[in-house]
Protein backbone atom coordinates (compact mmCIF):
# COMPACT_ATOMS: atom_id res chain seq x y z
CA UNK A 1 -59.69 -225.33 -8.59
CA UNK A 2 -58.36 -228.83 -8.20
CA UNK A 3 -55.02 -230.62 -9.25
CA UNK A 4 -56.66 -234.13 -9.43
CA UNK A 5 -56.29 -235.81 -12.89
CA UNK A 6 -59.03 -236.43 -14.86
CA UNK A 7 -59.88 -239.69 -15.55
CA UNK A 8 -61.78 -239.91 -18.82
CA UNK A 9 -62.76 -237.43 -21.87
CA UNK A 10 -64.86 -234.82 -19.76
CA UNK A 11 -62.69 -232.54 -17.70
CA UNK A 12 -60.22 -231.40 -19.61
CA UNK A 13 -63.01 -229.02 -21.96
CA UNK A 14 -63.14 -226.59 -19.08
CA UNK A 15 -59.72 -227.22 -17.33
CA UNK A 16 -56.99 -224.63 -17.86
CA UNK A 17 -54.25 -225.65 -15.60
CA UNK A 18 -55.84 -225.74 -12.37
CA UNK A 19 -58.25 -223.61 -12.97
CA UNK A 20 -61.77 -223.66 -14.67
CA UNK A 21 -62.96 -221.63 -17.25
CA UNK A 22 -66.35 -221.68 -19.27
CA UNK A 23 -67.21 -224.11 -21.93
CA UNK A 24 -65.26 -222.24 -25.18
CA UNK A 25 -62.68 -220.38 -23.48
CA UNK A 26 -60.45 -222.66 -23.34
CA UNK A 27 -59.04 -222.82 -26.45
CA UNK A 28 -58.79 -219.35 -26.83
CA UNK A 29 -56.56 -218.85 -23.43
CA UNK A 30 -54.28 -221.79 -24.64
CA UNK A 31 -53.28 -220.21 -28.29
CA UNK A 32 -52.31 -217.23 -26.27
CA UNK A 33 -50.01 -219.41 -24.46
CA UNK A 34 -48.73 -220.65 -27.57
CA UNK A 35 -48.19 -217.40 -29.15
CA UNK A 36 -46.50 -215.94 -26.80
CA UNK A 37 -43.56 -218.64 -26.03
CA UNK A 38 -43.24 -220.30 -29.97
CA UNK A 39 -40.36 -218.27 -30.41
CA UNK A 40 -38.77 -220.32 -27.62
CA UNK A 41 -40.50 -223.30 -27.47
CA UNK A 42 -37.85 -225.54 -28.56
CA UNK A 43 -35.15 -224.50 -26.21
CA UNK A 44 -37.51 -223.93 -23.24
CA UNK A 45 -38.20 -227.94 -23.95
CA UNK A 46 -34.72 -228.75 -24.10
CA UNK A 47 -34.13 -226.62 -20.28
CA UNK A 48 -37.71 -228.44 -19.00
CA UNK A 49 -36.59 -231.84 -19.51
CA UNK A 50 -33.00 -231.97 -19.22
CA UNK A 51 -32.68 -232.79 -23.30
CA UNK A 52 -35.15 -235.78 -22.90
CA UNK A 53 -38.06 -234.79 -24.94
CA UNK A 54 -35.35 -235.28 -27.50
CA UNK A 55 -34.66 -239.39 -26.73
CA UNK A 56 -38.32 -239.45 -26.04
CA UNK A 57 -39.27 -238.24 -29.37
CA UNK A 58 -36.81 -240.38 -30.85
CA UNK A 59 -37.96 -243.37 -29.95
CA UNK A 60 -41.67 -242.45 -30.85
CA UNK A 61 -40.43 -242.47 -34.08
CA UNK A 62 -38.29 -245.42 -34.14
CA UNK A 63 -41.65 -246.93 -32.95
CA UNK A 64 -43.33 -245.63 -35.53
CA UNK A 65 -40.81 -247.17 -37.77
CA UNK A 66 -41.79 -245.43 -41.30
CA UNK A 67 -41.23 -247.48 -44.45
CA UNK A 68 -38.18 -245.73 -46.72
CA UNK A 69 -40.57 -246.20 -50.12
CA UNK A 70 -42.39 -242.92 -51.11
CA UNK A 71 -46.03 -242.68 -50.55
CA UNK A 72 -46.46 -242.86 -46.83
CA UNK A 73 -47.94 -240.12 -45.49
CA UNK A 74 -48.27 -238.86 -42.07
CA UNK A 75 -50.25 -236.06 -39.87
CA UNK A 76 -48.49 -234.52 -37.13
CA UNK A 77 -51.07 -232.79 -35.13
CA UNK A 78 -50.04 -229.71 -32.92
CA UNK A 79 -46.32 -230.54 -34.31
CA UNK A 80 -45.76 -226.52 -35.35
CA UNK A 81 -42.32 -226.21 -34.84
CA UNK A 82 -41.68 -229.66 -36.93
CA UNK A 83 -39.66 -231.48 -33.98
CA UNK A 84 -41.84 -235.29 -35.00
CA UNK A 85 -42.04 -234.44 -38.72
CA UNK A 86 -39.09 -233.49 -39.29
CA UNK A 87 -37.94 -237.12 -37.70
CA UNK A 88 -40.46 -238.88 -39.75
CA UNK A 89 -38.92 -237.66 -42.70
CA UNK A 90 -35.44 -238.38 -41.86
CA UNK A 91 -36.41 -242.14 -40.19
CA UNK A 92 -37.85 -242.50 -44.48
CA UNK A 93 -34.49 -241.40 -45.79
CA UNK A 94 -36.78 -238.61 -47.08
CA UNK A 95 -39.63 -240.98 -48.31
CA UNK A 96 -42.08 -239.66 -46.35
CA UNK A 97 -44.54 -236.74 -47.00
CA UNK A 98 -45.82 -234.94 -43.64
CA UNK A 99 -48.46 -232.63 -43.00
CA UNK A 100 -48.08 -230.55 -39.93
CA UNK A 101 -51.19 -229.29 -38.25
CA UNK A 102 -51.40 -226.83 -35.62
CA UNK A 103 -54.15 -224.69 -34.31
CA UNK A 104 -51.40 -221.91 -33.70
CA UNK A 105 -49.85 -219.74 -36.91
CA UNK A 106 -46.77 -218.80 -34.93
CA UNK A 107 -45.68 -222.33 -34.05
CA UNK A 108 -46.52 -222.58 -37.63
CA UNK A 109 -44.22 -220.18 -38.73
CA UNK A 110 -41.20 -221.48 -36.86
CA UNK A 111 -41.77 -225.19 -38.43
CA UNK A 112 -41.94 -223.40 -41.69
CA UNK A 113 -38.37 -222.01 -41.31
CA UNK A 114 -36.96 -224.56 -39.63
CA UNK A 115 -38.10 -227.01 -42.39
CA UNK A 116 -36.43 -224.80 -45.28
CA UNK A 117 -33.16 -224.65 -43.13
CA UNK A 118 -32.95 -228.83 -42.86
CA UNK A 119 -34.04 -228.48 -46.49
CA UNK A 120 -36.95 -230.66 -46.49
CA UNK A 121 -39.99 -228.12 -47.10
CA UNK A 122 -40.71 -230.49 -50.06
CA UNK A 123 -41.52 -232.70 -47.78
CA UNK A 124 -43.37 -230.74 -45.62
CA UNK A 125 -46.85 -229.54 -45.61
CA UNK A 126 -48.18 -226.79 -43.05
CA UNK A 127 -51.60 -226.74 -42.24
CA UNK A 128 -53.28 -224.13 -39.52
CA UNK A 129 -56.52 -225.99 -38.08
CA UNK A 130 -58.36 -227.63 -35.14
CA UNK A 131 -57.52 -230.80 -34.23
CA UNK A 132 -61.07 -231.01 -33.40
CA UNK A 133 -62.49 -230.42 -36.57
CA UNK A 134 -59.54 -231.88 -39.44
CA UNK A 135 -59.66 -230.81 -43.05
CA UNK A 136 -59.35 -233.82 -44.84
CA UNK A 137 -61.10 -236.51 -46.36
CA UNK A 138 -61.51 -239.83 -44.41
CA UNK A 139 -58.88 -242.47 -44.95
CA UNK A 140 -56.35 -240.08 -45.65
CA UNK A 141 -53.37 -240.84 -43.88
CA UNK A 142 -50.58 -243.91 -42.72
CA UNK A 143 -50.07 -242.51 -39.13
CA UNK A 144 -51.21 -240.10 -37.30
CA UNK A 145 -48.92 -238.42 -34.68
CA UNK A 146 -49.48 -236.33 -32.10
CA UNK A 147 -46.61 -235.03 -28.90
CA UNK A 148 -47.45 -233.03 -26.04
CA UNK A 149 -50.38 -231.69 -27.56
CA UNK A 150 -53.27 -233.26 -26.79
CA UNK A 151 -53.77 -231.97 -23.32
CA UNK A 152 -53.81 -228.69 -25.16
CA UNK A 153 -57.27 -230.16 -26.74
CA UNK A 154 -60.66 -228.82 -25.20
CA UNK A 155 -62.52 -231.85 -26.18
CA UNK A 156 -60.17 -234.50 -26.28
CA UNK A 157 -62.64 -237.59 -27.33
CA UNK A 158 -63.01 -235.05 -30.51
CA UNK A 159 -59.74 -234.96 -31.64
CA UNK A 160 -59.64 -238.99 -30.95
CA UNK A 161 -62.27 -239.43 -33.31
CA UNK A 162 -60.87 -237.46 -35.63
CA UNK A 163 -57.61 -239.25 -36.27
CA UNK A 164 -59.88 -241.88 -36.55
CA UNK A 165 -61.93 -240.49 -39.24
CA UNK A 166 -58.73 -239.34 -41.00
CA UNK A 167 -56.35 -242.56 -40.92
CA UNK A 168 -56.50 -245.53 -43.57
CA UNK A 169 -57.56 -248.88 -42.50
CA UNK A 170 -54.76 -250.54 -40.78
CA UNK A 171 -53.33 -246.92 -39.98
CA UNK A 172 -51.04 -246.22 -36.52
CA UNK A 173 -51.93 -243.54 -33.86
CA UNK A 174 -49.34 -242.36 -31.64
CA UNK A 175 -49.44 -240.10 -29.00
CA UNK A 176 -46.71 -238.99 -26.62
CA UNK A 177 -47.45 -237.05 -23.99
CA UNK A 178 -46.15 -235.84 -20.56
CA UNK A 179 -47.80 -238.65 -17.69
CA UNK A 180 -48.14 -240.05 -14.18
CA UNK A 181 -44.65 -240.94 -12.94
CA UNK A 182 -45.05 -244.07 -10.48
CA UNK A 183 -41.79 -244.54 -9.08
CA UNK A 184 -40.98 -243.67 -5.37
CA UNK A 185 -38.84 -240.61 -4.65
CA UNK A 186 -38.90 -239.39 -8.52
CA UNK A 187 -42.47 -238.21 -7.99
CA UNK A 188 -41.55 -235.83 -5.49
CA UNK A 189 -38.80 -234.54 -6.97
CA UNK A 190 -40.72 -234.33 -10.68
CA UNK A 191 -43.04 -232.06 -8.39
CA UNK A 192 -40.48 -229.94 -7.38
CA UNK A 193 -39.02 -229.40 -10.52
CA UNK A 194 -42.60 -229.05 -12.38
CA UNK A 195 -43.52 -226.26 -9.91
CA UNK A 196 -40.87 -224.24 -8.71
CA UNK A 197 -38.32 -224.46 -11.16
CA UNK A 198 -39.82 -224.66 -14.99
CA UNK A 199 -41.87 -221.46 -14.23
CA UNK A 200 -38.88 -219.60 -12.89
CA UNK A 201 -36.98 -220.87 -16.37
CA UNK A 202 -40.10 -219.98 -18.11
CA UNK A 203 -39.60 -216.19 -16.54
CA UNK A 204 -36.02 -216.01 -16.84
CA UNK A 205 -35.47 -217.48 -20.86
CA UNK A 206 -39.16 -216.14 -22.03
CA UNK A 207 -40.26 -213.10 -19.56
CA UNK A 208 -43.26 -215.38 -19.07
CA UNK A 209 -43.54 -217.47 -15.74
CA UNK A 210 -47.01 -217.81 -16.12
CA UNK A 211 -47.70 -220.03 -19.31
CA UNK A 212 -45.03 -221.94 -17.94
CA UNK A 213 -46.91 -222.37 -14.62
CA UNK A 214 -50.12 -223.41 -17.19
CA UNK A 215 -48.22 -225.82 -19.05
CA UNK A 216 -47.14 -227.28 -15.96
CA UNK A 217 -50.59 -227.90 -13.97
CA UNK A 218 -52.39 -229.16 -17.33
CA UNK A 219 -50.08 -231.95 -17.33
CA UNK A 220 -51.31 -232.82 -13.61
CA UNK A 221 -54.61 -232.68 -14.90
CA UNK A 222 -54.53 -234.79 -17.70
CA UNK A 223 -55.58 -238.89 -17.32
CA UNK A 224 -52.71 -241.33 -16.24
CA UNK A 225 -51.67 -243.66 -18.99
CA UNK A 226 -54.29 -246.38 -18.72
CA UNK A 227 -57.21 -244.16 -18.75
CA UNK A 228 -56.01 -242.57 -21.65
CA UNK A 229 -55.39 -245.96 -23.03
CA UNK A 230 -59.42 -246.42 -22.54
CA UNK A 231 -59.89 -243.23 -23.93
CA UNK A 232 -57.84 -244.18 -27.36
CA UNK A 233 -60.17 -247.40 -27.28
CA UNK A 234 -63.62 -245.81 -27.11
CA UNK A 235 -62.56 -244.23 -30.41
CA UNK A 236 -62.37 -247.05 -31.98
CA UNK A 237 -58.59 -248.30 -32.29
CA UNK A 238 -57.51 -251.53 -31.45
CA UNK A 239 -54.07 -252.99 -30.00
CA UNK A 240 -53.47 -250.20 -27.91
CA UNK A 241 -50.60 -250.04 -25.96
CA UNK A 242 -48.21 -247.77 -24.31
CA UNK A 243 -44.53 -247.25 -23.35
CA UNK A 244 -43.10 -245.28 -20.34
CA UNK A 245 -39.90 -243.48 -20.57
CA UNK A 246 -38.15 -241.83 -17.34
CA UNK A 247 -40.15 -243.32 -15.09
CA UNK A 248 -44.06 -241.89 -16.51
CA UNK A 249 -42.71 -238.84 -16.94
CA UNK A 250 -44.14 -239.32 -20.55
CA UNK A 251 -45.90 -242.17 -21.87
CA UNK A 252 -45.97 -242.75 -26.21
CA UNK A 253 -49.04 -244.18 -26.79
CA UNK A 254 -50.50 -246.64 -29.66
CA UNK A 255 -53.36 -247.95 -31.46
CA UNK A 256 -54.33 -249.08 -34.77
CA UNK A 257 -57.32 -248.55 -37.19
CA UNK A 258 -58.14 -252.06 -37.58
């Protein structure tokens, strides 16, 4: 068991939280996780980060800046319950057409509802896959988005190379994803929070403390923000960059397909 972050693609294929499992396993372990809190995931994010993720995803968006003519077309990978489509969408003034991928049929399901509620399912399309192994053509898609997610991947170089594979020249990557926070005294109490509160949340709101205590060690694990950034370049995109919000609590990531 070990809590240090990884620091390039291998690591994370075998890293469940803290712990290790075999090569395989660990995708299996993480749709249970995913299963079993779906039907709470969006309120268990708003309690985790104090309404953040919200402003966070926000601004991934606004960075994203989609074009309000129709025929863009984006992939939100692991996006089940809608949360960056249904943004992309709006940001088009309804221009936009997004497929949502997940690996997971119940996050699935609740992006399916919630999209019919906004009234957007037109919109919408909802797609259960790996976002190691993407069923589409190459040069497919305008952007390619991706929040909290990708530590979720076994093989995250994979899934890089996929979005690759799958975006039109000159298309945008973005990732946002929970990060190393670098600022004195906000570290240690991040920690404090991550471990001894969310998991007692994730108990009380969900009766499960222990995906909760998962979710929160696999964000330890994953690499800070500029070994990510190296990992984004290996697969091939160029002008990468990245933003920190609250400190590195999350980072929102970009490259291009150039």
């Amino acid at each position: 068991m070990s809590d240090e972050r990884t620091t390039a693609a291998s690591g994370m294929e075998t890293a469940f939280g803290f712990r290790s499992v075999g090569e395989g396993e660990k995708q299996g372990l993480v749709n249970e996780v995913f299963h079993r809190v779906a039907g709470r995931y969006d309120l268990m994010n708003d309690l985790m980060s104090g309404g953040l993720h919200r402003l966070w995803k926000d601004g991934m968006v606004s960075w994203l800046n989609p074009p309000r003519r129709p025929g863009f077309k984006a992939l939100d990978v692991a996006g089940g319950t809608g949360d960056i489509a249904f943004r992309i969408v709006e940001a088009s003034k309804g221009n936009a057409h997004v497929t949502v991928l997940d690996i997971n049929g119940s996050m699935l399901g609740v992006g399916r509802e919630r999209g019919a509620k906004k009234g957007i399912a037109a919109n919408l399309t909802f797609v259960e896959a790996n976002a190691e192994d993407l069923p589409f053509a190459d040069n497919t898609f305008d952007a390619y988005t991706i929040a909290f997610g990708i530590r979720n991947v076994p093989h995250i170089d994979v899934a890089l190379a996929e979005a690759y594979r799958v975006l039109r020249p000159g298309g945008r990557f973005m990732c946002l994803e929970f990060s190393d926070v670098d600022m004195p005294l906000l570290d240690k109490v991040y920690d404090q929070w991550s471990f001894h509160v969310i998991p007692r949340i994730g108990q009380a709101v969900t009766g499960d403390r222990e995906s909760y205590r998962y979710l929160v060690e696999s964000i330890r694990k994953f690499p800070n923000q500029r070994n990510f950034a190296t990992m984004i370049e290996v697969a091939g995109f160029g002008r990468v960059s990245w933003r920190d919000y609250s400190g590195g609590i999350a980072a929102l990531h970009s490259g291009w397909k150039i």
